[in-house]
Protein backbone atom coordinates (compact mmCIF):
# COMPACT_ATOMS: atom_id res chain seq x y z
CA UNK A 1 133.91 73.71 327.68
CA UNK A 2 134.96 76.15 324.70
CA UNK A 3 136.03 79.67 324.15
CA UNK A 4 132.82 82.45 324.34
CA UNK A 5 132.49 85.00 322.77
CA UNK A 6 129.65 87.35 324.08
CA UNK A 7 129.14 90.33 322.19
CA UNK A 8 128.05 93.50 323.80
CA UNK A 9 127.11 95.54 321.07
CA UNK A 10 126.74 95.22 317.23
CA UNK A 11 126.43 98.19 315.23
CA UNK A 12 127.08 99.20 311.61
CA UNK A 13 130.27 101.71 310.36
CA UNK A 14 129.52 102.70 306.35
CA UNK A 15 128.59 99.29 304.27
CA UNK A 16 129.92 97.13 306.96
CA UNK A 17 128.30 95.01 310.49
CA UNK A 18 130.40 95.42 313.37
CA UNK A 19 130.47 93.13 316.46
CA UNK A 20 132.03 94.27 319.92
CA UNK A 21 132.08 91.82 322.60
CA UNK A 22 135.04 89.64 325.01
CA UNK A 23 136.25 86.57 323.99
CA UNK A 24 137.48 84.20 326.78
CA UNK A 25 139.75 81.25 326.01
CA UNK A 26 139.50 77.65 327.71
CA UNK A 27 142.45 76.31 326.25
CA UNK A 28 145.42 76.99 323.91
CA UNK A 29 143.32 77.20 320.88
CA UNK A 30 139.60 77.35 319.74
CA UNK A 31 137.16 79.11 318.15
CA UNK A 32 134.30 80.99 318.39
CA UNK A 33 130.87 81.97 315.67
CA UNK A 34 130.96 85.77 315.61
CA UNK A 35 127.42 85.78 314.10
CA UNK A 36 128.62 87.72 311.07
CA UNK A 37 128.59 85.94 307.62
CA UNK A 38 131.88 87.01 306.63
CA UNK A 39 134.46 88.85 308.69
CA UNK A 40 136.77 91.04 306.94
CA UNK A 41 139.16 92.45 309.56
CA UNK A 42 139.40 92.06 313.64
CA UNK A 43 140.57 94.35 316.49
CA UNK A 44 141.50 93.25 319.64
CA UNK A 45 143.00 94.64 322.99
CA UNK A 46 143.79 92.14 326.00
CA UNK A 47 141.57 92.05 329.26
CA UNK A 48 143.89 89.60 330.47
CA UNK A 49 146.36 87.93 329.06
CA UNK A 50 149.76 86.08 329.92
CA UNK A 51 150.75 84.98 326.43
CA UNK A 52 150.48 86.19 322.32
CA UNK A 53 147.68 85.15 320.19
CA UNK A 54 147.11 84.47 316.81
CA UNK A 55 143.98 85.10 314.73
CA UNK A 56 142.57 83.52 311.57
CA UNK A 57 139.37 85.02 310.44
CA UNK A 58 136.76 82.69 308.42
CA UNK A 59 138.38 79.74 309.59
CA UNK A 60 138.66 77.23 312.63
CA UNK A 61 141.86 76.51 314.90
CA UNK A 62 142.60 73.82 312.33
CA UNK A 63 142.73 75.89 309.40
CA UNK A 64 139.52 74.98 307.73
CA UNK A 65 137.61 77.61 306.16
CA UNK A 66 134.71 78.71 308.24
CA UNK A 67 133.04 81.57 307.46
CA UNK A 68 132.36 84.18 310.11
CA UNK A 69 134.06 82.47 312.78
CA UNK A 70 137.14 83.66 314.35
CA UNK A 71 139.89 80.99 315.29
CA UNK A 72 142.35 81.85 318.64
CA UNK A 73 145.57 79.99 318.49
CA UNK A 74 149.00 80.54 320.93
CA UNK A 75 146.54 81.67 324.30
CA UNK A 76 146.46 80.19 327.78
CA UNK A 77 143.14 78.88 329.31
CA UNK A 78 141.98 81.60 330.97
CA UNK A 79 142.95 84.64 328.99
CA UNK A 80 140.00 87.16 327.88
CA UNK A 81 139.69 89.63 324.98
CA UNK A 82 138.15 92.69 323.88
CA UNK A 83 137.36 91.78 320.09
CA UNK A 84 136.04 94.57 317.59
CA UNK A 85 134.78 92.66 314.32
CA UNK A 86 134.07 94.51 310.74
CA UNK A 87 132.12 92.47 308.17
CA UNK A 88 129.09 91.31 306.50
């Protein structure tokens, strides 16, 4: 398995591609390809969650630079996510 992310609408706001979708977690940490090329900021509100995450944009759980993917860190299997993403 591996976190998801399925987006349920993409959009544009002024110069930049936005992505809205849920994000579900399989683990403590992962990561997920957002389909952007570079993400510049992220929103989120919890669907369900039992713990606090942590977010690293253009990089994996393991801290290597990836861009347009969106790492989760500090979440319990299980746990889903409304994620709003702004970039290019």
């Amino acid at each position: 398995m591996a976190f998801t992310f399925t987006v349920s609408k993409q959009t544009v706001f002024g110069d930049e591609r936005v992505t809205h979708g849920v994000l579900t977690a399989d683990g403590t940490a992962g990561s997920v390809a957002t389909g952007l090329d570079n993400i510049v900021s992220v929103a989120h509100a919890p669907k369900s969650m039992t713990s606090g995450v942590k977010y690293a944009i253009n990089k994996l759980e393991s801290g290597t630079a990836a861009a347009g993917t969106l790492a989760v860190t500090g979440c319990t299997s299980g746990d889903v996510f409304y994620i709003t993403l702004f970039g290019s």
